[in-house]
Protein backbone atom coordinates (compact mmCIF):
# COMPACT_ATOMS: atom_id res chain seq x y z
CA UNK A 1 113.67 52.91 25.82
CA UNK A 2 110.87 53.96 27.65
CA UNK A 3 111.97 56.65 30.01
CA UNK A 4 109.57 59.30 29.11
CA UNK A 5 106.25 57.64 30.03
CA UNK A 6 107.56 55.58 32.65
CA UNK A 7 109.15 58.74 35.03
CA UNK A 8 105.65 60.21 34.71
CA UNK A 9 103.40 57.21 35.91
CA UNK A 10 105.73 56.50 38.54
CA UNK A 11 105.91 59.93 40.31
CA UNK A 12 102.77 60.96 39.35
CA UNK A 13 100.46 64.06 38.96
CA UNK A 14 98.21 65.34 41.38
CA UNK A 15 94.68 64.55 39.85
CA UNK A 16 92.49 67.71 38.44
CA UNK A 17 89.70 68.65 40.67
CA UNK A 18 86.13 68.61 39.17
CA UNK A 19 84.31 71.56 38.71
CA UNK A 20 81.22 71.56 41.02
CA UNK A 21 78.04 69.91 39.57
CA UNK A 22 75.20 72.53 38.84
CA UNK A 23 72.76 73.05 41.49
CA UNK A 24 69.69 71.61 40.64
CA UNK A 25 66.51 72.20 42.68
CA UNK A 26 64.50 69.06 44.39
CA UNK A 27 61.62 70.75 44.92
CA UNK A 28 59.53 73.74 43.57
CA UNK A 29 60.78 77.30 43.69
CA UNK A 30 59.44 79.16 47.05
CA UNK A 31 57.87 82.65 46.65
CA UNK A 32 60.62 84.45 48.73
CA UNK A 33 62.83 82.35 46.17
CA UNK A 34 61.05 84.17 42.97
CA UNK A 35 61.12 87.65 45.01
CA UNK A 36 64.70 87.16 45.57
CA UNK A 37 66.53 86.21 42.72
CA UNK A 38 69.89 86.58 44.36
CA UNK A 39 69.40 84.94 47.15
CA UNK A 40 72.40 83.57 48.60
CA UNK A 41 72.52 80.50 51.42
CA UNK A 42 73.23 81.40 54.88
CA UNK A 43 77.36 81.74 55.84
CA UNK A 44 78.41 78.84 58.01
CA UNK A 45 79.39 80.32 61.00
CA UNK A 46 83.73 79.76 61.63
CA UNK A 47 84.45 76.53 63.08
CA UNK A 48 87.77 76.28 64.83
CA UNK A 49 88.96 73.50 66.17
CA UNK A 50 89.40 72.06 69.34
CA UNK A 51 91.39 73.97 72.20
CA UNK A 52 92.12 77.59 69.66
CA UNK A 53 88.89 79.40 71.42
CA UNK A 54 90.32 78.55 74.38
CA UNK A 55 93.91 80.20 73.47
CA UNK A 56 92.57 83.04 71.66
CA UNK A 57 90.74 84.00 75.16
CA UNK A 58 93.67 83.14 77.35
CA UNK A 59 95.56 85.64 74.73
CA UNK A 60 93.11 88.47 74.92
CA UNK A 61 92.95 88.24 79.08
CA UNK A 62 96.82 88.45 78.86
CA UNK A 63 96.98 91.51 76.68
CA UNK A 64 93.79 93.40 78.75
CA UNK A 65 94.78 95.60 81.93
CA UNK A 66 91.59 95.20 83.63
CA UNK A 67 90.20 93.68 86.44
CA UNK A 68 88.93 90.41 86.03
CA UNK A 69 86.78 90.40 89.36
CA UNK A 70 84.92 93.68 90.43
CA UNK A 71 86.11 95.42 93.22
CA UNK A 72 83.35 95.39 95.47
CA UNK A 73 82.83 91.35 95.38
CA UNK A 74 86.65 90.87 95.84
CA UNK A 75 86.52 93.25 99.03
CA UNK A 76 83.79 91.30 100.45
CA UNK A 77 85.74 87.72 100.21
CA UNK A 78 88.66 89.35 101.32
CA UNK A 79 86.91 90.62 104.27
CA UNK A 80 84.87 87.15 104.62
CA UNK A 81 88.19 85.95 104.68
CA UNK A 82 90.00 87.71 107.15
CA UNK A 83 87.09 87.27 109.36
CA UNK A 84 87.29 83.37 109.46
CA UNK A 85 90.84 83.10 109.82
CA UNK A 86 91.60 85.67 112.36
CA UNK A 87 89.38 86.77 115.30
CA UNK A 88 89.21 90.52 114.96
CA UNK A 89 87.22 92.84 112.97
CA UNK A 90 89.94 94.16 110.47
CA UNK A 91 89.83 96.95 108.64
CA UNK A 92 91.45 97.49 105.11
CA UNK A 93 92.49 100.12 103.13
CA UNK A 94 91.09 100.59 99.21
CA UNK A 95 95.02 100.86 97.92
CA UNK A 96 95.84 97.34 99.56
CA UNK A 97 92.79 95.84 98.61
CA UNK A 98 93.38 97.40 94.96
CA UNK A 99 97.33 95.79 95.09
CA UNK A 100 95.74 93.10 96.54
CA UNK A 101 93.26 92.14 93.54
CA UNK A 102 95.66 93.63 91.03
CA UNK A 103 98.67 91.01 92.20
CA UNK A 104 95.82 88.06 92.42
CA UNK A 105 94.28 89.03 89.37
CA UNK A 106 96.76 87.03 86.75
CA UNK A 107 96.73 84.02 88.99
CA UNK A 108 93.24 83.59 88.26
């Protein structure tokens, strides 16, 4: 009986990886290349892939405490605002206009 051989070609191993083949130049060694003899290629910058920049800054916004609009612009729409939809000159206070921008803020 054959058992021995047989289990093993039917399951199967994973195949050994090949070492990587020796660098060889295609063209003639640069000076900078004989100056530096360690010279290493440039680091591929991190790719990520689609959509996990995107969470990573929706994260980070979440966790920060600041203001995502500056105060002064926000007063000025808010103003702007006021002044289209209601006839009078109105005046606000800074601590609504800060609980103002601080409740619109995460809506954003």
């Amino acid at each position: 009986m054959r058992h021995d051989n047989s289990a093993l070609r039917r399951k199967g191993t994973t195949p050994k990886r090949r070492p990587p083949a020796p660098a060889t130049p295609t063209h003639a060694p640069s000076m900078r290349a004989a100056s530096e003899p360690h010279a290493s290629p440039p680091k591929k910058k991190k790719r990520f892939r689609p959509g996990t920049r995107a969470l990573m800054e929706i994260r980070k916004y979440q966790k920060s405490h600041d203001l995502l609009l500056r105060k002064g612009p926000f007063a000025r729409l808010v103003r702007e605002l006021c002044q289209t939809y209601s006839m009078k000159d109105l005046r606000w206070q800074v601590y609504a206009l800060m609980a103002l921008q601080e409740v619109r803020t995460p809506l954003f």
